[in-house]
N, C-alpha and C. Protein backbone atom coordinates (compact mmCIF):
# COMPACT_ATOMS: atom_id res chain seq x y z
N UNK A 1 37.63 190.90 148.27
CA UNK A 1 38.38 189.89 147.55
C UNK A 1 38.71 190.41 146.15
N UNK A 2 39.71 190.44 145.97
CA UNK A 2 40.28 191.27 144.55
C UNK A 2 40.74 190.10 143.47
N UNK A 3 40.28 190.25 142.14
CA UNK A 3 40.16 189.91 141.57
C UNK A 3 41.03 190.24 140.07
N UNK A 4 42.27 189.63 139.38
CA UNK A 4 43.10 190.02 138.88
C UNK A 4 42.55 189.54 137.17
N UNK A 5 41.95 190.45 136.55
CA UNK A 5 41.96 189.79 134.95
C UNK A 5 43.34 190.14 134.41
N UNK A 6 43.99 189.13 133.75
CA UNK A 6 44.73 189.24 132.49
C UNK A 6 44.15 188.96 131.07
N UNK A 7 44.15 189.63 130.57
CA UNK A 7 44.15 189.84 129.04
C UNK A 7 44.58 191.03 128.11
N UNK A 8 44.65 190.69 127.10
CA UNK A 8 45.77 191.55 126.22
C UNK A 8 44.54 192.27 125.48
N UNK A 9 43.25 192.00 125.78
CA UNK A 9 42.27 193.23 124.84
C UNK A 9 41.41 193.68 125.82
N UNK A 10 41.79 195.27 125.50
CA UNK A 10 41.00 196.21 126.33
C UNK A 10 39.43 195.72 126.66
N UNK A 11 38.27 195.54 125.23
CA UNK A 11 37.36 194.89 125.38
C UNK A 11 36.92 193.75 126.37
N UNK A 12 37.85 192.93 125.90
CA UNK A 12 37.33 191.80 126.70
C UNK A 12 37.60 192.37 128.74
N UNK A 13 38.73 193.34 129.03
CA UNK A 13 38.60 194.07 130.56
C UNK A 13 37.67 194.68 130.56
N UNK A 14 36.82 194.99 130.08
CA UNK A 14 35.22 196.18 130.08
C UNK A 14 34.40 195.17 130.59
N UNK A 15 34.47 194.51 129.41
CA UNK A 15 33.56 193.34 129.47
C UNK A 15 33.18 192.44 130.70
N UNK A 16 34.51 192.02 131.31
CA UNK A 16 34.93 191.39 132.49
C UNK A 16 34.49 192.43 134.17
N UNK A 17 34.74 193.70 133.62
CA UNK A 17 34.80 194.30 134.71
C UNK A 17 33.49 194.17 134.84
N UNK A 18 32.71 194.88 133.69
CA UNK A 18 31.28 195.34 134.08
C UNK A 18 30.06 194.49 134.60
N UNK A 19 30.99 192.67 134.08
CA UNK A 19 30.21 192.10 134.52
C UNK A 19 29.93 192.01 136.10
N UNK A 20 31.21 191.97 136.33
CA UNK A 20 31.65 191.55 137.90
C UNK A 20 31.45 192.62 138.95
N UNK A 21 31.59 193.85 138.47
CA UNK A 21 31.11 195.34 138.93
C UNK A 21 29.81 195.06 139.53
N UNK A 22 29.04 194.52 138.19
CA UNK A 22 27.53 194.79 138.41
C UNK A 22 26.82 193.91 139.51
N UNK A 23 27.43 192.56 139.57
CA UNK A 23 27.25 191.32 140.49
C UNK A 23 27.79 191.63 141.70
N UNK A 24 28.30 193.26 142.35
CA UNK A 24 29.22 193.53 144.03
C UNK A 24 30.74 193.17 144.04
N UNK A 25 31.09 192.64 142.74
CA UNK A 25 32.61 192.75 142.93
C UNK A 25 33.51 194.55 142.84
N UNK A 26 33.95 194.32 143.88
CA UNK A 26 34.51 196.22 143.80
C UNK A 26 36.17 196.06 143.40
N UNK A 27 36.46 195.14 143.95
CA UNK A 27 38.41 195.03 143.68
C UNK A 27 38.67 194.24 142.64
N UNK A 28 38.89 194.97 141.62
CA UNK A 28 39.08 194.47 140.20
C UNK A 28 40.71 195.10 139.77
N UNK A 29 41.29 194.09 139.46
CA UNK A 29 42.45 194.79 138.87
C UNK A 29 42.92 194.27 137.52
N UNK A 30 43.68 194.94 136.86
CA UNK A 30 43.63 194.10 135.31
C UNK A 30 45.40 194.50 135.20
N UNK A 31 45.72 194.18 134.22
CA UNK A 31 46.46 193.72 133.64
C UNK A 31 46.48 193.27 131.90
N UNK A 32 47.11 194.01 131.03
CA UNK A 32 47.13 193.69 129.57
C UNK A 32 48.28 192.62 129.59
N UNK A 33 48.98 191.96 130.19
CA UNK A 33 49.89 190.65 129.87
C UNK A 33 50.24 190.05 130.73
N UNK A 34 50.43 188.98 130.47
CA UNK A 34 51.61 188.12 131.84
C UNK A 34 52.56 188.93 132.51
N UNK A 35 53.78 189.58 131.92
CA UNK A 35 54.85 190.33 132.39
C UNK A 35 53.81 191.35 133.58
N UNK A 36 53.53 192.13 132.75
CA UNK A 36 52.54 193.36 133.75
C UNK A 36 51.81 192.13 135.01
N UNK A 37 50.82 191.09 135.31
CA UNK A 37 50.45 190.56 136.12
C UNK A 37 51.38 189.86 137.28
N UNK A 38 52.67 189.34 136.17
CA UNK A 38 53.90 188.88 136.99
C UNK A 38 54.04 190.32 138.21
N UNK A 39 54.29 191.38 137.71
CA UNK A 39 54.59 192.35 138.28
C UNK A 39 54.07 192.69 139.29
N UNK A 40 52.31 193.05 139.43
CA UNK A 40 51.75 193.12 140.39
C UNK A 40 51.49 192.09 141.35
N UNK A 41 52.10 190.76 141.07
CA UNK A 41 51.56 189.57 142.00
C UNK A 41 53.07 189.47 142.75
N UNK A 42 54.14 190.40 142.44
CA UNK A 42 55.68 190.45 142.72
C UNK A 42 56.01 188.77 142.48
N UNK A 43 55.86 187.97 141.32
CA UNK A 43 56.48 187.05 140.70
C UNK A 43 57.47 186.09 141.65
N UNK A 44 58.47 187.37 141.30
CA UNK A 44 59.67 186.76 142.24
C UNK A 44 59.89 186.71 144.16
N UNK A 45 58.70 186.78 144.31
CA UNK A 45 58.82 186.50 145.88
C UNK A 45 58.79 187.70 146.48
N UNK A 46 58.27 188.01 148.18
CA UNK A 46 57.72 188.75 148.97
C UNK A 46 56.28 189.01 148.56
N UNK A 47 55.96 190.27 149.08
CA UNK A 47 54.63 190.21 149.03
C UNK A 47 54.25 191.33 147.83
N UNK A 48 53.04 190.84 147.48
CA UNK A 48 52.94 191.22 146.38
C UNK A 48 51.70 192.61 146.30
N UNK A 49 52.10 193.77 145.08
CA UNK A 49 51.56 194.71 145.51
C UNK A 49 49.79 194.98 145.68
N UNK A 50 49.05 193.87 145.24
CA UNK A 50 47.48 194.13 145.18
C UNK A 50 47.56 192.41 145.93
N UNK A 51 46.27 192.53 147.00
CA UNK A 51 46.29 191.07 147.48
C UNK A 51 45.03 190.48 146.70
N UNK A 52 45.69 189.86 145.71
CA UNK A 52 44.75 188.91 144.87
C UNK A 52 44.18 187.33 145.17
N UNK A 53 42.86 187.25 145.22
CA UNK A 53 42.18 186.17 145.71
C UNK A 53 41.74 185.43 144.32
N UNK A 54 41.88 185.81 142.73
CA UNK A 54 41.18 185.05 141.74
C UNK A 54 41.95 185.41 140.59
N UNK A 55 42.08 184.75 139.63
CA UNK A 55 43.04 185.46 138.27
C UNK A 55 41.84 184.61 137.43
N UNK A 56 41.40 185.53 136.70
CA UNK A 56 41.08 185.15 135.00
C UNK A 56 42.02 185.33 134.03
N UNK A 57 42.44 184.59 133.58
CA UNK A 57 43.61 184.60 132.67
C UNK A 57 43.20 184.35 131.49
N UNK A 58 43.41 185.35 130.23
CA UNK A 58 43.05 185.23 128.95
C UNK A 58 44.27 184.06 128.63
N UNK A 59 43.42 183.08 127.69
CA UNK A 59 45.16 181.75 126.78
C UNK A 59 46.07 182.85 125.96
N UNK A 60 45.00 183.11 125.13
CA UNK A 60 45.57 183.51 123.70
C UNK A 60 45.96 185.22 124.21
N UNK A 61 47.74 185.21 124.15
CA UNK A 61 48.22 186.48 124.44
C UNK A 61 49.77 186.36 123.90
N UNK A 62 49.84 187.84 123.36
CA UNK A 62 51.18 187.68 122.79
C UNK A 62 52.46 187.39 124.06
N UNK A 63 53.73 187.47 123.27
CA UNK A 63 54.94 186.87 124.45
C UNK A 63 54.70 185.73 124.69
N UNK A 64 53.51 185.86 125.84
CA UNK A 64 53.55 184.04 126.99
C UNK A 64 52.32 184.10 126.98
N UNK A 65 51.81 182.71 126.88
CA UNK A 65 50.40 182.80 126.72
C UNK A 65 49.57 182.52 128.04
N UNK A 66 48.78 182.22 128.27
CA UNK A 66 47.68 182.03 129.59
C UNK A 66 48.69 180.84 130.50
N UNK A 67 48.32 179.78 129.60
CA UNK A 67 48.91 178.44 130.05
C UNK A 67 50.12 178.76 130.61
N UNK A 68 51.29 178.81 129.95
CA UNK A 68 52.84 179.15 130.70
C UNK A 68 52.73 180.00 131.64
N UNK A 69 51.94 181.64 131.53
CA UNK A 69 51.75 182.19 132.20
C UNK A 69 51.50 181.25 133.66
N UNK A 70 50.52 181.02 133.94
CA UNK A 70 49.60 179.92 134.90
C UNK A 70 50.52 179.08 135.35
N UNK A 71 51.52 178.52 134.66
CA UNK A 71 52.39 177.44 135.41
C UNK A 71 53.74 178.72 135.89
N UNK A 72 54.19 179.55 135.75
CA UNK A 72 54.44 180.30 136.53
C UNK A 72 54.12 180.85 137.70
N UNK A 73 52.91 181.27 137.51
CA UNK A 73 52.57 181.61 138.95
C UNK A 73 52.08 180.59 139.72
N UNK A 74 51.67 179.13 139.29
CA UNK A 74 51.87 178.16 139.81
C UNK A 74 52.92 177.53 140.24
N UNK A 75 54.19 178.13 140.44
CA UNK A 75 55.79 177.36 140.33
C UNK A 75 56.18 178.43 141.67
N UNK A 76 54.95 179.21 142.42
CA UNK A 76 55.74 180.18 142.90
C UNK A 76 54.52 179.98 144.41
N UNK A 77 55.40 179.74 145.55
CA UNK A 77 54.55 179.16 147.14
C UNK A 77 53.95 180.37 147.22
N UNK A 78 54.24 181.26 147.20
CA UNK A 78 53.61 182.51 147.81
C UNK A 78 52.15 182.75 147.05
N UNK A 79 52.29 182.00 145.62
CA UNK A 79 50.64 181.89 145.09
C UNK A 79 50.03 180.73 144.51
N UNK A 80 50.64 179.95 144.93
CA UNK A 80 50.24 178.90 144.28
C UNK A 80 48.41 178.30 144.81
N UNK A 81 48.03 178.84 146.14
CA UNK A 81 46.90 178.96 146.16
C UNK A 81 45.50 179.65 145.91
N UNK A 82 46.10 180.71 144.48
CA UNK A 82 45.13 181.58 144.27
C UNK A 82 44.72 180.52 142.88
N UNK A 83 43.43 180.83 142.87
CA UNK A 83 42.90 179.91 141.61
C UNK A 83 42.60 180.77 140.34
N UNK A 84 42.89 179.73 139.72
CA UNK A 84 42.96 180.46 138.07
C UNK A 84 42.14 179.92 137.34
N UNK A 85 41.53 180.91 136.90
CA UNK A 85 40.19 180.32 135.51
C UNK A 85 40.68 181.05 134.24
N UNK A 86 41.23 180.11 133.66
CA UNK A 86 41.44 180.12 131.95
C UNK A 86 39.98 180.94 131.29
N UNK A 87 40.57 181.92 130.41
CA UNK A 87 39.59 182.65 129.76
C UNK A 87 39.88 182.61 128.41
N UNK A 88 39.09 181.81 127.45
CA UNK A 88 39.49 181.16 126.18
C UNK A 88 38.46 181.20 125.01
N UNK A 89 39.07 181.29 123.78
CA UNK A 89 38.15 181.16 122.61
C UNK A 89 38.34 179.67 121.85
N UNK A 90 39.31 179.53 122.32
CA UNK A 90 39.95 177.98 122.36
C UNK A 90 39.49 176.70 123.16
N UNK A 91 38.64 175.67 122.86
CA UNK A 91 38.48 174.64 123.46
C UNK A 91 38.52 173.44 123.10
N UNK A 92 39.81 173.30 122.07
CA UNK A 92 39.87 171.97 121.77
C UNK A 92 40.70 171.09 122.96
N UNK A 93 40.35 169.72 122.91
CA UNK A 93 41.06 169.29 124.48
C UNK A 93 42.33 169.37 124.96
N UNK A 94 43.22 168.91 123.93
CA UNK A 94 44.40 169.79 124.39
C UNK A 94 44.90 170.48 124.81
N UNK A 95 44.58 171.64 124.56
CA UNK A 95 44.70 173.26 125.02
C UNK A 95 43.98 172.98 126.36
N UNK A 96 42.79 172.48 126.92
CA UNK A 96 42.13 172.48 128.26
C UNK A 96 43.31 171.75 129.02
N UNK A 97 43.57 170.06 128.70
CA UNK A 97 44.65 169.64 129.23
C UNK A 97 45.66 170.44 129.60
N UNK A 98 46.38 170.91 128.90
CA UNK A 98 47.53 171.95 128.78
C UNK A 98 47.03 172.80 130.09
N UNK A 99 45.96 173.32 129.87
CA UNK A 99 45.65 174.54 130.76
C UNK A 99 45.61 173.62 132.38
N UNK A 100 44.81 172.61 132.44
CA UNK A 100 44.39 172.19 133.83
C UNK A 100 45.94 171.49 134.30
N UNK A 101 46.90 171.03 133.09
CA UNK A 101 48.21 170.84 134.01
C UNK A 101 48.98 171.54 134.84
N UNK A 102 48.77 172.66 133.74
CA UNK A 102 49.82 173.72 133.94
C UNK A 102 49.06 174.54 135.27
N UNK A 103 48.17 174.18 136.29
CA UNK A 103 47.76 174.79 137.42
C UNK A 103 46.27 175.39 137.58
N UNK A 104 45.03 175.22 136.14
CA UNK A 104 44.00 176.50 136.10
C UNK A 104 43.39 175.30 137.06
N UNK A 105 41.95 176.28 137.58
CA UNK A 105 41.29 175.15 138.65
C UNK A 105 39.94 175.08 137.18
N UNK A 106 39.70 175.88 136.44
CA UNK A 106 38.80 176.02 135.49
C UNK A 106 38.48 176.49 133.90
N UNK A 107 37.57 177.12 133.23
CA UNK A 107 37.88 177.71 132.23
C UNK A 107 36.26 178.27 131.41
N UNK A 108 36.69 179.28 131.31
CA UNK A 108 35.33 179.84 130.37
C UNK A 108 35.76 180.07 128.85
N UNK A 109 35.02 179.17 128.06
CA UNK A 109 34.50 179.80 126.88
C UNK A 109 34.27 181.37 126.47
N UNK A 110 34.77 182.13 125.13
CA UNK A 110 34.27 182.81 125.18
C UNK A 110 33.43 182.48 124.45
N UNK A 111 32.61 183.73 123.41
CA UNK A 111 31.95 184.88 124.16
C UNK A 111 31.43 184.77 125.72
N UNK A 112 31.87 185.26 126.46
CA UNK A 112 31.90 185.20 127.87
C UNK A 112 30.47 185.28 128.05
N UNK A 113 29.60 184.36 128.80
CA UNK A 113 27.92 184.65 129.18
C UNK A 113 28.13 185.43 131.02
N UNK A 114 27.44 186.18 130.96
CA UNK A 114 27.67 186.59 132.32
C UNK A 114 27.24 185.36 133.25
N UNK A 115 26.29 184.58 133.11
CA UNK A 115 25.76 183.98 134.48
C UNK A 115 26.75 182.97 134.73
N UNK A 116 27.38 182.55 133.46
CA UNK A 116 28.31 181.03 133.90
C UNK A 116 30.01 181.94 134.39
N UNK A 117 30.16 182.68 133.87
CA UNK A 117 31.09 183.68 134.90
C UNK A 117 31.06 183.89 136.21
N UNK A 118 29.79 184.53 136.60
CA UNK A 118 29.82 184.89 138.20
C UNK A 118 29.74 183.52 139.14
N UNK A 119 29.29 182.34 138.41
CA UNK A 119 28.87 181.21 138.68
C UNK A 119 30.38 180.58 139.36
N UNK A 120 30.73 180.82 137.71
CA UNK A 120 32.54 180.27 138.06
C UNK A 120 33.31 180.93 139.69
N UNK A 121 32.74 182.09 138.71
CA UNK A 121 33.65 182.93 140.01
C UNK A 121 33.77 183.15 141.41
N UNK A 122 32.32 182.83 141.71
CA UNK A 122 31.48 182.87 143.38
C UNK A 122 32.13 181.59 143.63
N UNK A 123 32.17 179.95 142.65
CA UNK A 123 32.96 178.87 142.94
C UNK A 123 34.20 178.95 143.46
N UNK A 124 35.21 179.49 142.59
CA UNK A 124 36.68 180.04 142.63
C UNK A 124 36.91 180.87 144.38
N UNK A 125 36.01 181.95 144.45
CA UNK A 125 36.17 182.25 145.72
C UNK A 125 35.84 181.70 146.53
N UNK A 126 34.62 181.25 146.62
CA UNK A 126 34.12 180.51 148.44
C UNK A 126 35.51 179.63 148.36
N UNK A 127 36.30 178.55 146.95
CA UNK A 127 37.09 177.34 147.87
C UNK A 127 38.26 178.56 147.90
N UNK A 128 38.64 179.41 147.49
CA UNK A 128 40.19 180.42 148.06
C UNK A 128 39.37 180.81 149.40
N UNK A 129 38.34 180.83 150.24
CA UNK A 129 38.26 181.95 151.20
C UNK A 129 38.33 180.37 152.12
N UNK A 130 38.05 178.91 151.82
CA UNK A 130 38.10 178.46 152.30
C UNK A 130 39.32 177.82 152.41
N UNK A 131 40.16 177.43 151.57
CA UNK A 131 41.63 177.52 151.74
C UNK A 131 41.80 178.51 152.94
N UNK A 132 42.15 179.74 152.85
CA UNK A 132 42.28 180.21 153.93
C UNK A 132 42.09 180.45 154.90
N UNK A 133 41.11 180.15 155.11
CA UNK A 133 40.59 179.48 156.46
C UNK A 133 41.03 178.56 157.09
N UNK A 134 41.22 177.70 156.65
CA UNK A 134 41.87 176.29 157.04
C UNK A 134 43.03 176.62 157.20
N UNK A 135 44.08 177.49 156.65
CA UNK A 135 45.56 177.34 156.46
C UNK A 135 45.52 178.10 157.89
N UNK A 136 44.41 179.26 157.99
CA UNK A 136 44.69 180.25 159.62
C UNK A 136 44.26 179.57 160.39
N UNK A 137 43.45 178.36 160.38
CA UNK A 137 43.55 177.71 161.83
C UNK A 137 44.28 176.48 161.95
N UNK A 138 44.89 175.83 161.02
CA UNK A 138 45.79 175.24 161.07
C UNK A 138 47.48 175.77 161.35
N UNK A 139 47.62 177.64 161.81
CA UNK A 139 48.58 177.61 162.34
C UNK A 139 48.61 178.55 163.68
């Protein structure tokens, strides 16, 4: 199950990876912006080049931020069932609102703690593996 971070600081992808590395995640792919993630998820329809099951999405990023980002790839059938956890230094309610409209299923605080990460994240996957499940025997 591959796992797509966006964020615009190298750090915080170390950070992310090593956590998730260390916990048996092996398919990690990153991304420094929206545009670059648009890209690998092929945005505009067909299939897209890495098959991504989870996006951590940093808010705060130059261009387009987390949120818009997120309602993009929320605006698009081919992904609208991969779940997105907002990755933020930002938690005033607004900005969460904003985020949970615009499509995230969640959101971490930073400084990122590893245990409430993998926590999130093992969440995020079992309901995508179970989405798909359901969608393959429902056709």
């Amino acid at each position: 199950m591959a796992i797509l971070i966006v964020d615009d600081s190298p750090d915080q992808h170390l950070l992310l990876r090593s956590i998730l590395t260390k916990a048996g995640h092996e398919q990690i792919v990153a991304a420094d912006s929206a545009q670059t993630a648009f890209a690998l998820l092929n945005l505009d329809g067909g299939q897209s080049s890495v098959d991504v099951d989870l996006i951590l999405m940093d808010v705060l990023m130059p261009d387009l931020d987390g949120v818009a980002a997120c309602r993009r790839i929320k605006q698009q059938v081919h992904l609208q069932d991969i779940p997105i956890i907002m990755v933020t230094a930002r938690n005033d309610l607004d900005n969460l609102k904003d985020a949970f409209t615009a499509g995230a299923m969640d959101y971490i605080n930073k400084p990122v703690k590893s245990v409430e990460l993998l926590a999130r994240v093992a969440s995020a996957l079992t309901l995508k593996n179970e989405m798909d499940c359901r969608k393959g025997a429902g056709s």
